[in-house]
N, C-alpha and C. Protein backbone atom coordinates (compact mmCIF):
# COMPACT_ATOMS: atom_id res chain seq x y z
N UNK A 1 86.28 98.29 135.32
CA UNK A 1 87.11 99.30 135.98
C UNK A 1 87.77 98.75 137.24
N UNK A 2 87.69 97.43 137.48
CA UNK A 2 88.18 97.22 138.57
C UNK A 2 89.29 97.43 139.05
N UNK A 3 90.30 96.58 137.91
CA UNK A 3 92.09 97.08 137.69
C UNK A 3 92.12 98.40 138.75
N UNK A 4 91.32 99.69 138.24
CA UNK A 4 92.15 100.92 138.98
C UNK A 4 91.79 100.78 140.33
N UNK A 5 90.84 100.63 140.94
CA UNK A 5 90.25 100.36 141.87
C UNK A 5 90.75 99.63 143.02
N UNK A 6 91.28 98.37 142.79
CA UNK A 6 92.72 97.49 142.49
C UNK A 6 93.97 98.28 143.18
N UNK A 7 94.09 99.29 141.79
CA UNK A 7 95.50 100.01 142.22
C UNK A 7 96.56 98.95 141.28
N UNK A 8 95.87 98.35 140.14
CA UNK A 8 96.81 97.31 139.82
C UNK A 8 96.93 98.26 138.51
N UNK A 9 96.74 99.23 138.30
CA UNK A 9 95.88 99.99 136.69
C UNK A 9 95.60 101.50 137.23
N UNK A 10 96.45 102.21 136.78
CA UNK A 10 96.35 103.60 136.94
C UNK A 10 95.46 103.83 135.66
N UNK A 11 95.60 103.87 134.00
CA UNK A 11 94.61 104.24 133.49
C UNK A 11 94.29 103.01 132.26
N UNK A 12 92.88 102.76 132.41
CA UNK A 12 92.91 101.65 130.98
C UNK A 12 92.09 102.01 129.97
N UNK A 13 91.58 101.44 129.39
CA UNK A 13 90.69 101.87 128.21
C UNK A 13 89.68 100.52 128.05
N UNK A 14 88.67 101.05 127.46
CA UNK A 14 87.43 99.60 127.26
C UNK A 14 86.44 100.03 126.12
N UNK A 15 86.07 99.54 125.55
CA UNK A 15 85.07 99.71 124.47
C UNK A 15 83.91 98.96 125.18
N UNK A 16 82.36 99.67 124.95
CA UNK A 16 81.11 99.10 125.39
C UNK A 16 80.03 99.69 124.30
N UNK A 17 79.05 98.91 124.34
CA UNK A 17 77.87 99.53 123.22
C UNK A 17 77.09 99.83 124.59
N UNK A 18 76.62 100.93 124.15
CA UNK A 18 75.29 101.83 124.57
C UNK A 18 74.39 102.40 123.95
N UNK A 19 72.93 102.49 124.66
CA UNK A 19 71.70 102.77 123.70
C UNK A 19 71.90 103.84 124.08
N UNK A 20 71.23 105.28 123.08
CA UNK A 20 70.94 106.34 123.51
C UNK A 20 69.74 106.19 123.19
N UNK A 21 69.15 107.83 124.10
CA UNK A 21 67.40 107.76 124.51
C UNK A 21 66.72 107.44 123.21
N UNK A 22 67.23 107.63 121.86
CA UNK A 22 66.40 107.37 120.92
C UNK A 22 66.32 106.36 120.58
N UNK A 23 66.96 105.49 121.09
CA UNK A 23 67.20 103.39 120.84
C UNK A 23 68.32 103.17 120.18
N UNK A 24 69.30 104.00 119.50
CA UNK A 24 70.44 103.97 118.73
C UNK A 24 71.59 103.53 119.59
N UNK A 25 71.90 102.23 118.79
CA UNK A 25 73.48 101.47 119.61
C UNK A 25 74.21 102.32 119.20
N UNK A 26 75.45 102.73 120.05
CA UNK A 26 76.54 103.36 119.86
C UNK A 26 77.81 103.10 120.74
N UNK A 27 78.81 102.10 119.85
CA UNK A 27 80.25 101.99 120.24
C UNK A 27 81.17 102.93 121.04
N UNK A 28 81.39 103.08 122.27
CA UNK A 28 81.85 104.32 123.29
C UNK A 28 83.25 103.21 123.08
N UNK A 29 84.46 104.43 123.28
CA UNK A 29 85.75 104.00 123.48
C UNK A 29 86.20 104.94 124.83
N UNK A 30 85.96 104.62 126.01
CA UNK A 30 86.36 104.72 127.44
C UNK A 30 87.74 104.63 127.82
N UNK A 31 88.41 106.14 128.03
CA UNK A 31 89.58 106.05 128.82
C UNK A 31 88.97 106.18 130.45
N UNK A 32 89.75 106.00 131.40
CA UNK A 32 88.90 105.79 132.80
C UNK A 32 90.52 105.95 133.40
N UNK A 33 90.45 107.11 134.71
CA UNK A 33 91.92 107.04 135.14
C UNK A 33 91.48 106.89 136.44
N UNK A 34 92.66 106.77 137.68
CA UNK A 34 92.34 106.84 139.15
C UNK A 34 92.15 107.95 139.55
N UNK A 35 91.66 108.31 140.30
CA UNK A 35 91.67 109.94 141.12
C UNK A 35 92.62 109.11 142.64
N UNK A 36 93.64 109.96 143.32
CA UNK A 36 94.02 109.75 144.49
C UNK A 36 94.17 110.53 145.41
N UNK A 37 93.87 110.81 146.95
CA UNK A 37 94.90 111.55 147.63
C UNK A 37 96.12 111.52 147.76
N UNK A 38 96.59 112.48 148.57
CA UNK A 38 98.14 112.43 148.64
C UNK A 38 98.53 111.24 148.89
N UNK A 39 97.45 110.79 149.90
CA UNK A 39 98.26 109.38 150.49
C UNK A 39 98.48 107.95 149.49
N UNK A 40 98.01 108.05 148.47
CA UNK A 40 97.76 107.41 147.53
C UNK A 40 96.86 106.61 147.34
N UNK A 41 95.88 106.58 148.21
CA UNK A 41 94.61 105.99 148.52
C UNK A 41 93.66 106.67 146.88
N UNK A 42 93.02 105.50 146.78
CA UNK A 42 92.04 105.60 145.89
C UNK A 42 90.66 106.32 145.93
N UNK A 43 90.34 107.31 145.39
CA UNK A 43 89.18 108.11 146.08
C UNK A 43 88.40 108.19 144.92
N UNK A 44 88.69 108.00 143.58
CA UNK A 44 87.33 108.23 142.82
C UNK A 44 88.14 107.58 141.03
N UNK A 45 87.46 108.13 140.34
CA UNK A 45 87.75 107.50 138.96
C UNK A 45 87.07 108.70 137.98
N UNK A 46 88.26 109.11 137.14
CA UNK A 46 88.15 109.98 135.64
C UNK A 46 87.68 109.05 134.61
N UNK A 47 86.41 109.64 133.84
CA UNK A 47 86.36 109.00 132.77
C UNK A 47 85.80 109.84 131.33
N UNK A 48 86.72 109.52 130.25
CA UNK A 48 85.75 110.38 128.89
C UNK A 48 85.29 108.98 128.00
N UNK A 49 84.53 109.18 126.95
CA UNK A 49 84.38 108.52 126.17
C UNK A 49 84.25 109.16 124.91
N UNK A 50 84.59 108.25 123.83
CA UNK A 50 84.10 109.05 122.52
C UNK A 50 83.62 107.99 121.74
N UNK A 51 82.50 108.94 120.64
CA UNK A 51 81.68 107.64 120.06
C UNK A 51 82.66 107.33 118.91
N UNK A 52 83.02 105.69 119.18
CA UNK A 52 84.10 105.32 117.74
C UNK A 52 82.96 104.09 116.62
N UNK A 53 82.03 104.53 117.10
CA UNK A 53 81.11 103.47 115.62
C UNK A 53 81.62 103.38 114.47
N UNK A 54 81.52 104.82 114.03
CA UNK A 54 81.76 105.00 112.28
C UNK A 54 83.54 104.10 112.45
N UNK A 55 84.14 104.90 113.03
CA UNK A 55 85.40 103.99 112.91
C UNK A 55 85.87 102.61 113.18
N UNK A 56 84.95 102.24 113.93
CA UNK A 56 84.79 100.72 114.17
C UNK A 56 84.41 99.90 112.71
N UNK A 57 83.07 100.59 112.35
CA UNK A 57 82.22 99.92 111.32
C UNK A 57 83.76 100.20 109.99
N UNK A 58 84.73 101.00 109.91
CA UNK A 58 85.21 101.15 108.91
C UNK A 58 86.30 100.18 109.15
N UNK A 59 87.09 99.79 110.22
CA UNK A 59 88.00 98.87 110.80
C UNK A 59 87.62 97.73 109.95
N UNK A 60 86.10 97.40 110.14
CA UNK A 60 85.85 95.95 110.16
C UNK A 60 85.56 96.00 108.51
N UNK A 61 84.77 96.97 107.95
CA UNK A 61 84.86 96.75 106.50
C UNK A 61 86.25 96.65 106.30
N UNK A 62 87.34 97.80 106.26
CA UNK A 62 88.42 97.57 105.84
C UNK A 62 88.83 95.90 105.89
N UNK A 63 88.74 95.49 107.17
CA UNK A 63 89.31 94.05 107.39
C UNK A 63 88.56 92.79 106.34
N UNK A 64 87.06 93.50 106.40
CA UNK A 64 86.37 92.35 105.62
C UNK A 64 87.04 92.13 103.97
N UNK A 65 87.58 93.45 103.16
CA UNK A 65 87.79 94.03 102.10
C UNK A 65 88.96 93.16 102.06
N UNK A 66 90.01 93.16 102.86
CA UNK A 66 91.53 92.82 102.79
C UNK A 66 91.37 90.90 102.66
N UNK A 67 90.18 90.44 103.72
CA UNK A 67 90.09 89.12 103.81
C UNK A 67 89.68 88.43 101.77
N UNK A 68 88.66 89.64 101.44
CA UNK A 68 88.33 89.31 100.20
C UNK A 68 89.39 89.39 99.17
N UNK A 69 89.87 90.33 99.40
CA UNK A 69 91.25 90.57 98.40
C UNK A 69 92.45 89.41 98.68
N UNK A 70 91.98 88.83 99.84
CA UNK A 70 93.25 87.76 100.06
C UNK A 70 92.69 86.54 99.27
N UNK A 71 91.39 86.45 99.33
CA UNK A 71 91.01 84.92 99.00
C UNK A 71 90.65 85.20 97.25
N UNK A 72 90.61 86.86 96.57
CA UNK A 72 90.64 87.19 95.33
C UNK A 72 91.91 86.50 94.73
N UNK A 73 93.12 87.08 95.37
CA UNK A 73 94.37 86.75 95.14
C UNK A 73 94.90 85.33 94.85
N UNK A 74 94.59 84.55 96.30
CA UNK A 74 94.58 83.16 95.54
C UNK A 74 94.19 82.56 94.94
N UNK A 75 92.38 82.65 94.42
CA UNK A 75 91.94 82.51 93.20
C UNK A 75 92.57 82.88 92.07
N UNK A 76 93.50 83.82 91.87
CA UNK A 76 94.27 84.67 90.61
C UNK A 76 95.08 83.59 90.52
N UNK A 77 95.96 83.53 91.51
CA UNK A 77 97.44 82.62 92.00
C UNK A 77 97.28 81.23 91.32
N UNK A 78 95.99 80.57 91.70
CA UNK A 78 95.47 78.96 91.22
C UNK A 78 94.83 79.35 89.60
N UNK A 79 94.09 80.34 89.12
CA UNK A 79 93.99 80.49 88.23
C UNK A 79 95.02 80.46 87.13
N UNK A 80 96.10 81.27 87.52
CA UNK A 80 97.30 81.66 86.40
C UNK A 80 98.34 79.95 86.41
N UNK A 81 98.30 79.39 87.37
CA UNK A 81 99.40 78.09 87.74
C UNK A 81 98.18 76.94 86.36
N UNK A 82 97.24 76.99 86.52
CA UNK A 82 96.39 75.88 85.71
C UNK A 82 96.36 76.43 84.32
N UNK A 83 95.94 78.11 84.26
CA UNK A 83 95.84 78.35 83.17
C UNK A 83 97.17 78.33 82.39
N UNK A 84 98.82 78.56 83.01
CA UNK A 84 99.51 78.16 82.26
C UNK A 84 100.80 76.95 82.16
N UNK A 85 99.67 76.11 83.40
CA UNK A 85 100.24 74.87 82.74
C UNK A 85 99.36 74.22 81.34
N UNK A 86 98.50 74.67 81.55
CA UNK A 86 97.15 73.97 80.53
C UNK A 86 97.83 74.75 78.70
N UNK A 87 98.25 76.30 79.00
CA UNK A 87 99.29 76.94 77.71
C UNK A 87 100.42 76.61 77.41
N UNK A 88 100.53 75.46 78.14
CA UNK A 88 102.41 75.16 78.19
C UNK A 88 102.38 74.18 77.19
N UNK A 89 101.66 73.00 77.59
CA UNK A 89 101.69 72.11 76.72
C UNK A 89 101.69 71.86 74.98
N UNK A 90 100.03 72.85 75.14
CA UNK A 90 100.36 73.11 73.41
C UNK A 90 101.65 74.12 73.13
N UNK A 91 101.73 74.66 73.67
CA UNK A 91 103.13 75.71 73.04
C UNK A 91 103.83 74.60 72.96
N UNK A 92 104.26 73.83 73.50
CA UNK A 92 105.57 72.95 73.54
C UNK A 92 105.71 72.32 72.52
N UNK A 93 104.34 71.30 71.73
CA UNK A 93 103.64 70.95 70.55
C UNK A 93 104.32 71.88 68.94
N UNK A 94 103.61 72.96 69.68
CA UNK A 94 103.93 73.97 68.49
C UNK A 94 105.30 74.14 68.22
N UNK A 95 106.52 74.45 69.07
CA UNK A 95 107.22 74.28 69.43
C UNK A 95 108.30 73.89 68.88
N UNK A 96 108.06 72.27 69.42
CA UNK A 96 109.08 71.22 69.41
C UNK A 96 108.49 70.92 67.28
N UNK A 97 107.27 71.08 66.84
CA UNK A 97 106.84 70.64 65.77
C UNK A 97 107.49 71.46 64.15
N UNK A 98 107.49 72.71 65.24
CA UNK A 98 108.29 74.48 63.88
C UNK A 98 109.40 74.30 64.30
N UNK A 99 110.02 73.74 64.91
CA UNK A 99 111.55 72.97 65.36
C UNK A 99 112.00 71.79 64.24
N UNK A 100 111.17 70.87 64.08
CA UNK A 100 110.95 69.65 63.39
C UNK A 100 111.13 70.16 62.10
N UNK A 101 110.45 71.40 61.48
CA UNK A 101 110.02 71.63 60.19
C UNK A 101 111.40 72.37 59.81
N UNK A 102 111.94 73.09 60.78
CA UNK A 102 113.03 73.27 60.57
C UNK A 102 114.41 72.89 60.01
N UNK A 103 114.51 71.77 60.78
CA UNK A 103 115.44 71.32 60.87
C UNK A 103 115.53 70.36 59.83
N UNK A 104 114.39 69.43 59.18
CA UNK A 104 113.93 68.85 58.40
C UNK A 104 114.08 69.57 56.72
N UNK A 105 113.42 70.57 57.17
CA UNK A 105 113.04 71.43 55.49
C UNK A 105 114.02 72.87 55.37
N UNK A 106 114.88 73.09 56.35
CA UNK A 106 115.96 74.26 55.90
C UNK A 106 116.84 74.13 54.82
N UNK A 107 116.57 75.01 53.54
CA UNK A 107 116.99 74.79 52.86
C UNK A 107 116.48 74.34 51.72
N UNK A 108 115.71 73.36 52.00
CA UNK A 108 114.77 72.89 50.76
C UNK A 108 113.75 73.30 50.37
N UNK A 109 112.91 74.34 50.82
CA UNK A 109 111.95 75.45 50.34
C UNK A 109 112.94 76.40 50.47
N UNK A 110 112.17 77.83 50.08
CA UNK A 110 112.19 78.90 49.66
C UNK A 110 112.81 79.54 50.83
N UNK A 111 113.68 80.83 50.65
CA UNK A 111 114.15 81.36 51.71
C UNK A 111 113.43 81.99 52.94
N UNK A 112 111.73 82.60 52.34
CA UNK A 112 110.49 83.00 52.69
C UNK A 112 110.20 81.88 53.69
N UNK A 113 110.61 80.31 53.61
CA UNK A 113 110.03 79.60 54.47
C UNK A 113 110.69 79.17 55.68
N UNK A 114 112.25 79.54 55.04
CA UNK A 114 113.22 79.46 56.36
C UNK A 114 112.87 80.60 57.25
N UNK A 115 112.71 81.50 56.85
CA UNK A 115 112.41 82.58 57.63
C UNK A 115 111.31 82.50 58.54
N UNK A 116 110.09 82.27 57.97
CA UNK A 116 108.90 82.15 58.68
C UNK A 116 108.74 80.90 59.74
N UNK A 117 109.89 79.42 59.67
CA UNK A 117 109.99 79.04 60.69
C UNK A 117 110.80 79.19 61.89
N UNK A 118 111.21 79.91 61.63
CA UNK A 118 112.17 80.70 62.80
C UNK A 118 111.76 81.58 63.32
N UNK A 119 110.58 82.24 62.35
CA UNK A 119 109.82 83.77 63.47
C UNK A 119 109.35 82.44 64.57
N UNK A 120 108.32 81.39 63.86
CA UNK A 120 107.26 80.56 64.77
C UNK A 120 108.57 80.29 66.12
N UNK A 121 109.23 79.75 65.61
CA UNK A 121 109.78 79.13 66.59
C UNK A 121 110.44 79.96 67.49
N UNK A 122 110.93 81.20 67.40
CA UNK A 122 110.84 82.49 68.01
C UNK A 122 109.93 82.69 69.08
N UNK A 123 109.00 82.43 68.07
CA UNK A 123 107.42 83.30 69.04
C UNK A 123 107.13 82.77 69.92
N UNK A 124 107.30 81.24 70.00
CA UNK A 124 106.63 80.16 70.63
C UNK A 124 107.80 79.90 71.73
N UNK A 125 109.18 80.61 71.54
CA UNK A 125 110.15 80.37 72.88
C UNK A 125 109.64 81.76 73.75
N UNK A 126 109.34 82.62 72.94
CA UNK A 126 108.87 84.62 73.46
C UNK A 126 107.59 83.61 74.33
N UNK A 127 106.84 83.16 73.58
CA UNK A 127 105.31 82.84 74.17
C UNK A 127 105.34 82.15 75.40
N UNK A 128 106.47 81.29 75.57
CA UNK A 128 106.98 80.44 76.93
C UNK A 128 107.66 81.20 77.98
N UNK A 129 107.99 81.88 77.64
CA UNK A 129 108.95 83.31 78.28
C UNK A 129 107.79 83.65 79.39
N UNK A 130 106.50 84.67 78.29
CA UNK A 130 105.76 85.14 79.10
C UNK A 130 104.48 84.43 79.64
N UNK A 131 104.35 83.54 79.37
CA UNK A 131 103.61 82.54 80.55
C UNK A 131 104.30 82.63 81.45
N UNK A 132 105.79 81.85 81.79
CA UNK A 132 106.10 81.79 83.17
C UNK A 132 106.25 83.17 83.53
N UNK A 133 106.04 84.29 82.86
CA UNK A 133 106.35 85.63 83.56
C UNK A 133 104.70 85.68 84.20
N UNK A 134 104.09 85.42 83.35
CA UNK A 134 102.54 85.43 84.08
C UNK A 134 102.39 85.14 85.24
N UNK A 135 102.47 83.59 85.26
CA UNK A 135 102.88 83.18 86.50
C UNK A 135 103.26 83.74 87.69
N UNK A 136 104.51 84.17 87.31
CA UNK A 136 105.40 84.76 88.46
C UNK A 136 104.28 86.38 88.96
N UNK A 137 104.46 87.01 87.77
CA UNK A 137 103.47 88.31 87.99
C UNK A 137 102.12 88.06 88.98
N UNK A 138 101.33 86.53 88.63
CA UNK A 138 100.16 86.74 89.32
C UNK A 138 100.14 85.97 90.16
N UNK A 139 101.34 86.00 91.14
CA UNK A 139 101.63 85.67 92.60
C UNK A 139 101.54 86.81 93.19
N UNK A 140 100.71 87.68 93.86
CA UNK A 140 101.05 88.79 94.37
C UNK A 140 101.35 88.95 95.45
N UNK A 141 101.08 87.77 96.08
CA UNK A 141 101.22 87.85 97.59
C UNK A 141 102.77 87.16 97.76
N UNK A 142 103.58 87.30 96.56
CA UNK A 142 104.57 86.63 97.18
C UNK A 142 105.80 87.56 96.14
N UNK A 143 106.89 87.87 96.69
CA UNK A 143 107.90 88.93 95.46
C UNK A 143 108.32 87.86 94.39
N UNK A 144 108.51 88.90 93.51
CA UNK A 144 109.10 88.42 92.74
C UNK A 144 110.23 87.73 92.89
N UNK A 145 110.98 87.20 91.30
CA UNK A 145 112.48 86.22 91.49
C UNK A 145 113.68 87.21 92.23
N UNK A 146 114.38 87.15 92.85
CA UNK A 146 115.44 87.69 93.50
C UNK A 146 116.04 88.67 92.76
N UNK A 147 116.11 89.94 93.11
CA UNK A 147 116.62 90.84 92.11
C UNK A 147 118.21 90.45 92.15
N UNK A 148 118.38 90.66 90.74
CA UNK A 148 119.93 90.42 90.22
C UNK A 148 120.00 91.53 89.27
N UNK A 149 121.51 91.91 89.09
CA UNK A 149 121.86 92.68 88.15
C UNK A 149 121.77 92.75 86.75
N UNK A 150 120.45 93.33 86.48
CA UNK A 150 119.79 93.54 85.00
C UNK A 150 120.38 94.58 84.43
N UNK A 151 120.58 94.45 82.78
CA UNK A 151 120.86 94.88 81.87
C UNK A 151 119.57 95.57 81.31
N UNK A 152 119.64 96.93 81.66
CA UNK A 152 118.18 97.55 81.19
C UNK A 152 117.71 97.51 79.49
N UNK A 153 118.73 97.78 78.97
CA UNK A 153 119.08 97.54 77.99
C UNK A 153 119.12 96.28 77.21
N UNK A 154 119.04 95.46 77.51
CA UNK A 154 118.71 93.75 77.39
C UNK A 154 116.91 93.84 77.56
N UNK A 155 116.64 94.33 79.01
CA UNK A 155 115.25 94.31 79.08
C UNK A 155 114.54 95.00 77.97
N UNK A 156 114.85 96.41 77.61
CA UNK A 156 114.08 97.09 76.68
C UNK A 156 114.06 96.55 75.45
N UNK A 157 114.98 96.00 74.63
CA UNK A 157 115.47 95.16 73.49
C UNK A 157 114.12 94.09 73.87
N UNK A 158 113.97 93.33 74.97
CA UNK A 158 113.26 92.25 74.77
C UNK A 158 111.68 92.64 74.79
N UNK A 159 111.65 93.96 75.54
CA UNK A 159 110.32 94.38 75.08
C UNK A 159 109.76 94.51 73.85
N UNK A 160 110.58 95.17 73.40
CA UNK A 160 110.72 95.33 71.83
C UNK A 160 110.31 94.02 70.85
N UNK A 161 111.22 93.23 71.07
CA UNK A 161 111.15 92.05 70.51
C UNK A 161 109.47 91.39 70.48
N UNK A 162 109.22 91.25 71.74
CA UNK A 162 107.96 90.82 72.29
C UNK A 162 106.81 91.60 71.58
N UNK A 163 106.86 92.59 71.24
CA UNK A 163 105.49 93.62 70.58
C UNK A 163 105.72 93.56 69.33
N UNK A 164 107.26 92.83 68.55
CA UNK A 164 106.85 93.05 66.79
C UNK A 164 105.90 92.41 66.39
N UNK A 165 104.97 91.34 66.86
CA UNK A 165 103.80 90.96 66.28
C UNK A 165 103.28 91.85 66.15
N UNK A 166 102.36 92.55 67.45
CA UNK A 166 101.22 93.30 67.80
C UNK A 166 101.64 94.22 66.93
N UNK A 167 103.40 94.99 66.41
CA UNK A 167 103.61 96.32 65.63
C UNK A 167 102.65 95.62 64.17
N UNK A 168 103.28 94.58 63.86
CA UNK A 168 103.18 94.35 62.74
C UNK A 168 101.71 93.68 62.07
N UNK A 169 100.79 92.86 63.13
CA UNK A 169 99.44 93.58 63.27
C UNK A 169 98.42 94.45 62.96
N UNK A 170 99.00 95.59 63.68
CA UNK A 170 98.59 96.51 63.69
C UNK A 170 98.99 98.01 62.64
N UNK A 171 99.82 97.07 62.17
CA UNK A 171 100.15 97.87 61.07
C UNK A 171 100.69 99.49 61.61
N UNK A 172 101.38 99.12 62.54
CA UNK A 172 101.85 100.35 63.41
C UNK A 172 103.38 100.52 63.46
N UNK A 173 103.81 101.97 63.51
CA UNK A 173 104.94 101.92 63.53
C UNK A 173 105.50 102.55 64.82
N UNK A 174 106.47 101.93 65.34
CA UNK A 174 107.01 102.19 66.51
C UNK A 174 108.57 102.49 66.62
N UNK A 175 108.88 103.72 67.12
CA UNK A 175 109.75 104.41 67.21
C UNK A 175 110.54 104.99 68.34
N UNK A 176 111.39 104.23 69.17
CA UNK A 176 111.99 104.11 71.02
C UNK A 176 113.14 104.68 70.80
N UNK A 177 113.22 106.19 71.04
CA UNK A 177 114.47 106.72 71.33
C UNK A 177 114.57 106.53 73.01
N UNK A 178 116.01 106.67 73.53
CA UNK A 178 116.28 106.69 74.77
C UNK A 178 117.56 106.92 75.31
N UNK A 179 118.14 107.22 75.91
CA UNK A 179 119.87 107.62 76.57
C UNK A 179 120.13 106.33 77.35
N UNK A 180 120.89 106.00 77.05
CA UNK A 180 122.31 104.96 77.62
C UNK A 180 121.40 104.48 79.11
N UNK A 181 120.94 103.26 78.95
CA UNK A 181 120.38 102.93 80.48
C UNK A 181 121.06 101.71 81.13
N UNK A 182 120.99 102.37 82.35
CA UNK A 182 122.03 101.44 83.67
C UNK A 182 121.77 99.81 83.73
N UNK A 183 122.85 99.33 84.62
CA UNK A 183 122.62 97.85 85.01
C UNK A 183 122.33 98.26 86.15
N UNK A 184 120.49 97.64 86.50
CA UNK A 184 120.21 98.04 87.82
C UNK A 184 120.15 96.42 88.81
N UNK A 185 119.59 96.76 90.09
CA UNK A 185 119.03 95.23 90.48
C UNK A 185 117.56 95.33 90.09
N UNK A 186 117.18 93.87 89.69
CA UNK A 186 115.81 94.03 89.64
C UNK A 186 115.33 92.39 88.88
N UNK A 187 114.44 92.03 88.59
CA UNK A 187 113.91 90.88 88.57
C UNK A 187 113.92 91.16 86.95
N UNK A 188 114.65 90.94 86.04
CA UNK A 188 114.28 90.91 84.69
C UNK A 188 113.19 90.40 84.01
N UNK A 189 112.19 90.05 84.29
CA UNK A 189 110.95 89.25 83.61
C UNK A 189 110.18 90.62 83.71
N UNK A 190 110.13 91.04 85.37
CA UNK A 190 109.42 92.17 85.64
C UNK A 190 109.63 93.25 84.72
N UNK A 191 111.14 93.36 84.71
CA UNK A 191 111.35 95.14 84.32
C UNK A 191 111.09 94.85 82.39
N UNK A 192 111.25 93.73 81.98
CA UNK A 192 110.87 93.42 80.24
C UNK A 192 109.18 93.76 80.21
N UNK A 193 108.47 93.03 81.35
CA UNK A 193 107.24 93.92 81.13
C UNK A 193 106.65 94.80 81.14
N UNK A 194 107.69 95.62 82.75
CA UNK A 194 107.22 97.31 82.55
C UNK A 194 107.91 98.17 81.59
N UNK A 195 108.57 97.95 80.87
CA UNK A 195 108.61 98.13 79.33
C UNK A 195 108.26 98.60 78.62
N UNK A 196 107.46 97.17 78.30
CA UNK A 196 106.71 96.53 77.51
C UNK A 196 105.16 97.33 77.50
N UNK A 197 104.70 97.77 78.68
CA UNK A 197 103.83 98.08 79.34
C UNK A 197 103.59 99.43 78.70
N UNK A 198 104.77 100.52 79.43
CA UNK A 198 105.39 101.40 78.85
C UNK A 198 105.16 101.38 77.27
């Protein structure tokens, strides 16, 4: 309390632990003002306190929670960068190989086989797609790619695209009515997954 005392500090504030008679620590948050005469002389000192424990103790969990969620996050961040460089490679394999078979054997099997290397090779450019969308997604601590002017309509189409396995799978049929949707800004990888999600 010196500051007011001073005269350098009309009113400050201080946090102190105190025991009460039953032995219990308790966090006091102390406003403390000057008292003066007219003359402006210093003659005494106002003070309240209130007990801020519980809110202290919740400050510091909160803070402890956020520190964990930060060092959760970059575990995610290093997780998703290894886990899909480590998916990249074989896709590329697969890939570059239903590429090969392609280009090699179109035409000379059955029309059934032209077809079926072009879903693969489809799937496996879709499958490269959403790795690096992974990626990008499980950066959280950092935004997404720069929003640009998306074709919602492009996005929903590619959602689409992306789930005819799982339709066809699942032996499910799926049916997306919808009205005329805008070119918005927005990160297209994102809005194909909330979609997709959708």
């Amino acid at each position: 309390v010196e500051p007011l005392f001073r005269g350098s500090e009309d009113v400050i504030y201080v946090e102190s632990w105190q025991r009460r008679k039953d032995g219990a620590r308790r966090l006091l948050g102390w406003w403390c003002r000057v008292l003066k005469d007219k003359s402006g002389n210093v003659t005494g000192a106002l003070s309240s306190a209130r007990d801020i424990t519980e809110r202290k103790q919740a400050e510091e969990a909160l803070a402890q929670k956020a520190t964990e969620l930060e060092r959760s996050n970059q575990e995610l961040e290093q997780f998703a960068y290894v886990a899909s460089h480590d998916l990249q490679e074989p896709l590329r394999m697969i890939s570059s190989y239903t590429q090969l078979l392609g280009k090699r054997y179109r035409g000379k099997l059955d029309s059934d086989a032209d077809e079926f290397i072009a879903f693969a090779v489809d799937g496996a450019n879709r499958m490269q797609t959403l790795i690096t969308d992974l990626l990008a997604y499980s950066r959280v601590m950092t935004r997404g790619k720069e929003f640009r002017l998306t074709d919602c309509e492009r996005a929903l189409a590619q959602a689409q695209v992306n789930l005819q396995l799982a339709l066809a799978e699942s032996d499910a049929t799926l049916r997306i009515t919808h009205d005329p949707l805008p070119t918005v800004l927005a990160d297209e990888g994102q809005l194909t997954q909330l979609f997709q999600n959708l």
